[in-house]
Protein backbone atom coordinates (compact mmCIF):
# COMPACT_ATOMS: atom_id res chain seq x y z
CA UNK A 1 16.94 90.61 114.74
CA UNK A 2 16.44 89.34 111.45
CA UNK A 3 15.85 85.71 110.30
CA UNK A 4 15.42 86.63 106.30
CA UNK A 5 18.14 84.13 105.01
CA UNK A 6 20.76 86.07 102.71
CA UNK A 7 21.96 85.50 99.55
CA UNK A 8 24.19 82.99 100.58
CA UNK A 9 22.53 80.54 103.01
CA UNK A 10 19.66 80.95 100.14
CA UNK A 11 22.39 79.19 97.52
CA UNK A 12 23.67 76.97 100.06
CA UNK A 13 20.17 75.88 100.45
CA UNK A 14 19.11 75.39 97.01
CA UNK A 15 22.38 73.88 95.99
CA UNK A 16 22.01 71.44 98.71
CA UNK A 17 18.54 70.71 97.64
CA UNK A 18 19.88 69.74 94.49
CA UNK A 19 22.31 67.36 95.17
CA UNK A 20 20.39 65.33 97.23
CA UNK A 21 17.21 65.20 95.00
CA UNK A 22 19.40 64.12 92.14
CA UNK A 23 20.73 60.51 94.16
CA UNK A 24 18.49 58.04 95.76
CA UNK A 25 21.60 56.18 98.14
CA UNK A 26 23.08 57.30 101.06
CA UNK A 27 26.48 57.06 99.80
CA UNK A 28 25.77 58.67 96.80
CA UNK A 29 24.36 61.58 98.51
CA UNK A 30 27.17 62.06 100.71
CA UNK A 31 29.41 61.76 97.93
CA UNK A 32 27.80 64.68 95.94
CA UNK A 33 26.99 67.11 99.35
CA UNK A 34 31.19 66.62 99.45
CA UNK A 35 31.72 67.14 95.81
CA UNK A 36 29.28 70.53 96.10
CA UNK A 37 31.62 71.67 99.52
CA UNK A 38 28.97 71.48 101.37
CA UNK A 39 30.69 69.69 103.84
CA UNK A 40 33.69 72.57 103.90
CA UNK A 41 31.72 75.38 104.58
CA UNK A 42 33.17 76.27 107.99
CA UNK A 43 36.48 75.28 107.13
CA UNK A 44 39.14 78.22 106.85
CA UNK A 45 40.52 79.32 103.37
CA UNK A 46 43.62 77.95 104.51
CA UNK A 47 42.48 74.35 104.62
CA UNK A 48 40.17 74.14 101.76
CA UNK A 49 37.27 75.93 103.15
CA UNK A 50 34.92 79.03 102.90
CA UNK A 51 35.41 80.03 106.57
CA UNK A 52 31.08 80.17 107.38
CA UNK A 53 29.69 79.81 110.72
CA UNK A 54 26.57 77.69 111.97
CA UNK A 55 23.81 79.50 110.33
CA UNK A 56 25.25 78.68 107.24
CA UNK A 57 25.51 74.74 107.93
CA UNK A 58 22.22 74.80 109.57
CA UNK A 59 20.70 75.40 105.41
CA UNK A 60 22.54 71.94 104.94
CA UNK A 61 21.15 70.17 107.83
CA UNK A 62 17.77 71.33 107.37
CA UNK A 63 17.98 70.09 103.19
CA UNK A 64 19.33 66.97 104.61
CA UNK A 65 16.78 66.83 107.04
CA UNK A 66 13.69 67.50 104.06
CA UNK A 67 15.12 64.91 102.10
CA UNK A 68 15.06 62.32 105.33
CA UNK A 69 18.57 61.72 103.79
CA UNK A 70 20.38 58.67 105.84
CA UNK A 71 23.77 60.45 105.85
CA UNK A 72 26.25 61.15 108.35
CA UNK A 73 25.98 64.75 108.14
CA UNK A 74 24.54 65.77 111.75
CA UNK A 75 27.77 63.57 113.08
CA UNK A 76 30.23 64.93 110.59
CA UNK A 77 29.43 68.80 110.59
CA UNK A 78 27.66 69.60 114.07
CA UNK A 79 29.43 66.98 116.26
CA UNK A 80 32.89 66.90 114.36
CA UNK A 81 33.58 69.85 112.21
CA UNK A 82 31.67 72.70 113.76
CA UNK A 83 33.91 72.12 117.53
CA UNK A 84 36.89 71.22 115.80
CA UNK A 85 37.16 74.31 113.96
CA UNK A 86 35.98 76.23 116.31
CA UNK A 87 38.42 74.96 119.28
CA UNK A 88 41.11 72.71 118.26
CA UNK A 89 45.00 72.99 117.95
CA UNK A 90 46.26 74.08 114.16
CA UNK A 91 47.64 70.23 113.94
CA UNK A 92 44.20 68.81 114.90
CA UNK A 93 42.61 71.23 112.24
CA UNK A 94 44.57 70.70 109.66
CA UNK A 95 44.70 66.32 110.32
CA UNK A 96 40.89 66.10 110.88
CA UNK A 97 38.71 69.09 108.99
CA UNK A 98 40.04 68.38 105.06
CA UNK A 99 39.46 64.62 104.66
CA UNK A 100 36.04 64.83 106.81
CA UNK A 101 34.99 67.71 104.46
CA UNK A 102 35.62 66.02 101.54
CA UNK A 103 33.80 63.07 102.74
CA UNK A 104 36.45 60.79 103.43
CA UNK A 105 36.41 60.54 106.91
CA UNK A 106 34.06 60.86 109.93
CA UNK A 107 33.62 62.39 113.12
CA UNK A 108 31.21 62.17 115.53
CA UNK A 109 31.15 62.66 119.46
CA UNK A 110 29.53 60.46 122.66
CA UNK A 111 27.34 62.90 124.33
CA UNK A 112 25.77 60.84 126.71
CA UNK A 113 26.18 58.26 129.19
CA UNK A 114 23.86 55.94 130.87
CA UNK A 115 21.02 57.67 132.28
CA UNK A 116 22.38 60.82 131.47
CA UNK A 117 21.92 62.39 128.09
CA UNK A 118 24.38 65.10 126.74
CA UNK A 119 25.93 65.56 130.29
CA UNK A 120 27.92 68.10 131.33
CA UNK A 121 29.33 66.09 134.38
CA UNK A 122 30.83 62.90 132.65
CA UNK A 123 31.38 59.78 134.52
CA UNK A 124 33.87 58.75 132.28
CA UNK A 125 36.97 59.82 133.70
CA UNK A 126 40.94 60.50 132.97
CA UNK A 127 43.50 59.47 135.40
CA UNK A 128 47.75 59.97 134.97
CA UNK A 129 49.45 57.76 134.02
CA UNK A 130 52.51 57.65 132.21
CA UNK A 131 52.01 61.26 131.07
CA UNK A 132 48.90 60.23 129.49
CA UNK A 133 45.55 59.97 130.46
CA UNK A 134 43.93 56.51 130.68
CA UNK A 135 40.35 56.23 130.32
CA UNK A 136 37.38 54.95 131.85
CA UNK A 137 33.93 55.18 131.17
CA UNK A 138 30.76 54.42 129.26
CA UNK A 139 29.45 56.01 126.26
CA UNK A 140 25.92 55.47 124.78
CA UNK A 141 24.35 56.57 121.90
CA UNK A 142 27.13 57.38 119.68
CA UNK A 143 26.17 57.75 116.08
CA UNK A 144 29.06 56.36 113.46
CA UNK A 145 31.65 55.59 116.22
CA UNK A 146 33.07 52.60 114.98
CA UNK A 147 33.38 54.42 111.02
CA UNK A 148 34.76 57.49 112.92
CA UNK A 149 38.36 58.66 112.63
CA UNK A 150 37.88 60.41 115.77
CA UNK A 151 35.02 60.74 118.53
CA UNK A 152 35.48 63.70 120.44
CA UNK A 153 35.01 62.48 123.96
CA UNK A 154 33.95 64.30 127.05
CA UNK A 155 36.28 63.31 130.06
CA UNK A 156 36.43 64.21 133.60
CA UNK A 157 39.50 65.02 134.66
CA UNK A 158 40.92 66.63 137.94
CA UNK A 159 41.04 69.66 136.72
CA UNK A 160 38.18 69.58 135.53
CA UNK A 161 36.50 68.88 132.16
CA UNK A 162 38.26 68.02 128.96
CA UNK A 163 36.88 67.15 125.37
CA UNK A 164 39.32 64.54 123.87
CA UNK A 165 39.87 63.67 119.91
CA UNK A 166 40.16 59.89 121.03
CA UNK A 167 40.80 56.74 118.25
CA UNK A 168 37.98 54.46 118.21
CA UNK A 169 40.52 51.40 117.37
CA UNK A 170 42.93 52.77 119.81
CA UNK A 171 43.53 49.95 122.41
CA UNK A 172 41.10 50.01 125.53
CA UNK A 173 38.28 51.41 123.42
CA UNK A 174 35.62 48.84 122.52
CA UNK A 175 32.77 49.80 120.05
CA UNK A 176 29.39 47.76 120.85
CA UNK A 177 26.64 47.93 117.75
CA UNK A 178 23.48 49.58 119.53
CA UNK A 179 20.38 49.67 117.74
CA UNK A 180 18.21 52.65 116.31
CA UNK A 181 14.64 53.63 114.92
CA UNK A 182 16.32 54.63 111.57
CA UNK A 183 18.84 51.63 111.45
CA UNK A 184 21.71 54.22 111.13
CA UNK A 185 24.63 52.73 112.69
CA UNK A 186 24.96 53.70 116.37
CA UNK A 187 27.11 52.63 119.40
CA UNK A 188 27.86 51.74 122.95
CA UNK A 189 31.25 53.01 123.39
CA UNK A 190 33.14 51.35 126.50
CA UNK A 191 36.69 52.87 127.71
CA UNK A 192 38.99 50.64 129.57
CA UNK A 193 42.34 52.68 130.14
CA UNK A 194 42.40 53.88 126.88
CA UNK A 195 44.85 56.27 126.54
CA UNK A 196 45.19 59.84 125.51
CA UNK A 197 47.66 62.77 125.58
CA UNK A 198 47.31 65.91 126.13
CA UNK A 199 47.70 67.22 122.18
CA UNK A 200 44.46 65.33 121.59
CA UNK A 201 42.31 67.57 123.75
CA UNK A 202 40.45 70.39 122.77
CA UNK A 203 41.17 74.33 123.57
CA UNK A 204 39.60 75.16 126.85
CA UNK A 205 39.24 78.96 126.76
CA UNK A 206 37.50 78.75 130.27
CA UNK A 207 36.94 75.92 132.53
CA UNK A 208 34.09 73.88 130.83
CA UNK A 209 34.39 75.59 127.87
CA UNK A 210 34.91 72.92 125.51
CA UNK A 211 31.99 70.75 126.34
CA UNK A 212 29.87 73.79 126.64
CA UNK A 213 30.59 74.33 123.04
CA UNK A 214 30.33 70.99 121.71
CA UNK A 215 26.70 70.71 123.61
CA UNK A 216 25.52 74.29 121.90
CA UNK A 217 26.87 72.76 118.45
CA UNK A 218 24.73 69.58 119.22
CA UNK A 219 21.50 71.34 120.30
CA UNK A 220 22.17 73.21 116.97
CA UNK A 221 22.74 71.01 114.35
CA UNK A 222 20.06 68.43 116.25
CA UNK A 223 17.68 71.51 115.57
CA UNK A 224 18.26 71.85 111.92
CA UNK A 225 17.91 68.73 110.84
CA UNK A 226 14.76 68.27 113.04
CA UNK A 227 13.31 71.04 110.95
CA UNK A 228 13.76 69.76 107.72
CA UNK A 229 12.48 66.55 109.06
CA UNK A 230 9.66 68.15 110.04
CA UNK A 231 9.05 70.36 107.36
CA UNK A 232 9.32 67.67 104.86
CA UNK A 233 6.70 65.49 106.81
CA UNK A 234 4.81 67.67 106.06
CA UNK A 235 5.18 68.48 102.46
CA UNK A 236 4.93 64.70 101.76
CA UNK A 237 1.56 64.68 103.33
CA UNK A 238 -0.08 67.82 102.23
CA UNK A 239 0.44 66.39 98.96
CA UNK A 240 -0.66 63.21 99.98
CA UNK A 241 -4.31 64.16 101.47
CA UNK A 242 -4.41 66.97 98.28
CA UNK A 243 -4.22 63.99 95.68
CA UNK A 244 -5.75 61.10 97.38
CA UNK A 245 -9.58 60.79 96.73
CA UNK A 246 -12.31 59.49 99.15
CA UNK A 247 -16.01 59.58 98.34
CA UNK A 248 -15.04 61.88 95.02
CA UNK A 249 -13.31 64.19 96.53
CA UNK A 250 -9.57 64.84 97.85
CA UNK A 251 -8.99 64.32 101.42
CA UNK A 252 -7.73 67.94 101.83
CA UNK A 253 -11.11 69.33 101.43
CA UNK A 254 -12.47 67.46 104.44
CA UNK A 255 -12.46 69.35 107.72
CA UNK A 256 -11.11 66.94 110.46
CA UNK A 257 -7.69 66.08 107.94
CA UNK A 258 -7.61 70.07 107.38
CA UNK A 259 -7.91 70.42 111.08
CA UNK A 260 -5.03 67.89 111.71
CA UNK A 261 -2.86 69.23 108.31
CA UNK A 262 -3.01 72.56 110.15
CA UNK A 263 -2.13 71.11 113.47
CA UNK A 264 1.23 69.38 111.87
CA UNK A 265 2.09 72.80 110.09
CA UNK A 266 1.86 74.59 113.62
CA UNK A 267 4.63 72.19 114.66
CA UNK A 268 6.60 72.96 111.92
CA UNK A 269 6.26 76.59 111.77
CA UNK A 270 6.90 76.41 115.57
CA UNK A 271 9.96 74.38 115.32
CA UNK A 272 11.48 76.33 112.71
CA UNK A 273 11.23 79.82 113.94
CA UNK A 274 12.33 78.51 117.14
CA UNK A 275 15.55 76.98 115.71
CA UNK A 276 16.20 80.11 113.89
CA UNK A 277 16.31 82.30 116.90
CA UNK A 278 19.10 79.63 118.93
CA UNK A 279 21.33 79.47 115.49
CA UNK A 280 21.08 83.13 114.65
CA UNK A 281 22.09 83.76 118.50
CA UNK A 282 24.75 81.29 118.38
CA UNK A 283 25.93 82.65 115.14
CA UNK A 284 26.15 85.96 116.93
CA UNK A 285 28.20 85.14 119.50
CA UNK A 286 25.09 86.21 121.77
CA UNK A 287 24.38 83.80 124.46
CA UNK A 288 22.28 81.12 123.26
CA UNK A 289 22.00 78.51 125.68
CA UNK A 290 18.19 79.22 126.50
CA UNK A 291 17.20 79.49 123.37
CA UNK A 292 18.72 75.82 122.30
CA UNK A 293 17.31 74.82 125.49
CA UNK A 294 13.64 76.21 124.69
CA UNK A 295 13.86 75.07 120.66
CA UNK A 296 15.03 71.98 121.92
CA UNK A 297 12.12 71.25 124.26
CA UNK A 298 10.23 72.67 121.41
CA UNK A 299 11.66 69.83 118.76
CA UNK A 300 11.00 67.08 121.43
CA UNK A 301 7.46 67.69 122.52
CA UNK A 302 5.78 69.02 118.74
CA UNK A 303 7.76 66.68 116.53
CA UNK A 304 6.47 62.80 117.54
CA UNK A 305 2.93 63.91 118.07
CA UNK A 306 3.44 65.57 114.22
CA UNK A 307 4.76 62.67 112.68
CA UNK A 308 2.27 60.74 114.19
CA UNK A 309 -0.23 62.90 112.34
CA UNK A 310 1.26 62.31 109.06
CA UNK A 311 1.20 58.73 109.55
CA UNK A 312 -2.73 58.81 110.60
CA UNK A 313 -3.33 60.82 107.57
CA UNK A 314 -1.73 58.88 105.25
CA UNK A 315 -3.61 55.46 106.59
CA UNK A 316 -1.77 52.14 105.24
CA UNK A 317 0.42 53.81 102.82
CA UNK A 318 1.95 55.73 105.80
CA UNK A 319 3.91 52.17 107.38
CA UNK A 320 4.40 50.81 103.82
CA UNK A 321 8.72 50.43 103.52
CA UNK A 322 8.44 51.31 99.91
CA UNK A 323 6.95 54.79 101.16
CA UNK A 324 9.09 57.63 102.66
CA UNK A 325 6.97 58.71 105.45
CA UNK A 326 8.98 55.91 107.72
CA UNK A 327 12.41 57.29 107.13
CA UNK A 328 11.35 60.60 108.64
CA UNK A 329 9.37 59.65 111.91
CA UNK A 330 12.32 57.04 112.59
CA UNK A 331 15.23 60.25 111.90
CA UNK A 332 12.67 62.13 114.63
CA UNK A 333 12.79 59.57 117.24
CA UNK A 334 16.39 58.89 116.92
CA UNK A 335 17.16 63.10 117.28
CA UNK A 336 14.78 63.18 120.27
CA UNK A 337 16.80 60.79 121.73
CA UNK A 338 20.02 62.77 120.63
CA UNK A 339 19.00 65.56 122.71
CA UNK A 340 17.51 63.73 125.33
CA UNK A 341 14.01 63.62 124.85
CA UNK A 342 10.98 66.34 126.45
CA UNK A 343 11.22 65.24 129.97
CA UNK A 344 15.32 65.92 130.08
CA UNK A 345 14.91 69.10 127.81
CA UNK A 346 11.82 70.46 130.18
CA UNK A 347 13.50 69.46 133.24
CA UNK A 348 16.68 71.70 131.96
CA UNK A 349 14.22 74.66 131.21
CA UNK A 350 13.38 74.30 134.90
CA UNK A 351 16.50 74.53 136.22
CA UNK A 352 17.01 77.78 134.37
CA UNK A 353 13.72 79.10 135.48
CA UNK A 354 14.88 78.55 138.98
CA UNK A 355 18.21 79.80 138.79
């Protein structure tokens, strides 16, 4: 087991660095992580690609993450891309994965439902008809839905558990605006016999196996970004409290904001090794589903009470719009949300503990 990044998650790192520190807009940022192809890292030689796995798009997440960057990129690569690739049909690869890598097109996926966050029993369901599927449900939560090309959808069916590639302004799908921390556009997404086929459903290798592995590229990606977000909290205020001054001398040097500082890197350093150990797993082919579940919980619990922190220690400058600080505790409270908060991410750690 060894976390050392190599050579080339350490370029795709610094390159992705780079492109986002040299734009100040979202769209321009997303324009130039797609010009870099960033965004086609896991796509096959055959369509444009470079063929990497997850723990080289994690680097991207986390930069994008650091840089509190308001881009689709959690939606596009670990909710879109990442499953696609991994599971769908040659004709669903090669009509989705180039334009979204370039940047001209989304993807996302609804995850949750009311009152139950990234479920794996969906109470939107698929009934024949036709010989389609029509659709009914509720969807919450859903980040870019009505910019997508495609949300991949979680549907019970009976047989089981399907993940469909279904058209947000496909007839019987209604898009609701639903409102955020980090004003990133988000949706309620109601079904009302919308209607699918089977060629827009994912590859089930097992029963369950498609939502399994859109969940584990969720948890994944979610963790990433959350530890750029946190480790760029706290960059921006170690160099706040080492520059700003009080009674002569810079706040660093007093011991209650070292105290805290230090408390705030804990979370960090905490966060990030765990999300190393569920991406290199996952990368592995290893099973990983404790480990997302325990880096998850992780994420949830450390990274509000950190942000919270930096906001304390930066005093009035800390709420100030002008000042970054905002755009990175709102990105945390939206992800805890995107995995479902402590409480859901303990309670699944429980159920594993008890078998």
């Amino acid at each position: 087991m060894d976390f050392t990044p190599d050579d080339t998650q350490g370029e795709i790192s610094s390159l992705a660095a780079q492109v986002l520190g040299k734009a100040d807009e979202p769209a321009d940022q997303w324009r130039a992580l797609a010009d870099a192809g960033l965004l086609a890292l896991p796509l096959p030689a055959d369509l444009g690609g470079d063929g990497l796995g997850v723990d080289h798009v994690a680097p991207v997440l986390t930069e994008v993450g650091r840089a509190a960057a308001a881009v689709p990129a959690y939606a596009v690569l670990a909710l879109g891309i990442l499953p696609i690739e991994a599971l769908g049909t040659p004709e669903q690869r090669a009509e989705f994965l180039p334009p979204a890598a370039a940047g001209e097109s989304i993807l996302t996926a609804a995850l949750h439902e009311p009152s139950a966050p990234l479920t794996s029993i969906p109470g939107t369901s698929g009934a024949a008809a036709d010989g389609a599927w029509e659709v009914t449900g509720v969807k919450t939560h859903v980040p870019y839905a009505a910019e997508a090309t495609r949300i991949l959808t979680p549907i019970a069916l009976p047989g089981g558990t399907g993940v469909a590639l279904v058209d947000p302004r496909a007839d019987g799908v209604e898009v609701l605006p639903a409102y955020n921390a980090a004003g990133t556009p988000e949706y309620t997404v109601r079904f009302d016999g919308a209607k699918v086929s089977e060629a827009d459903f994912l590859r089930d290798r097992t029963a369950g196996h498609a939502l399994q592995t859109l969940h584990r590229y969720a948890l994944a990606g979610a963790l990433a970004l959350g530890d750029g977000l946190l480790a760029g909290a706290l960059a921006l205020t170690a160099k706040h409290v080492g520059e700003r001054t009080q009674f002569g001398r810079p706040l660093a040097t007093f011991q209650a904001v070292a105290q805290q500082i230090a408390d705030v890197y804990v979370a960090s350093r905490t966060v990030h090794l765990a999300a190393l150990s569920a991406v290199w797993r996952l990368a592995s082919g290893l099973d990983a589903d404790t480990e997302l579940d325990i880096a998850a919980y992780w994420l949830t619990e450390e990274a509000p009470s950190a942000l919270a922190i930096c906001h304390h220690l930066h005093g009035g400058v800390g709420v100030d719009r002008t000042y970054p600080l905002h755009r990175y505790s709102s990105a945390v409270k939206d992800l805890g949300r995107a995995v479902g908060g402590a409480a859901h991410r303990l309670g699944r750690l429980g159920e594993r503990v008890a078998g």
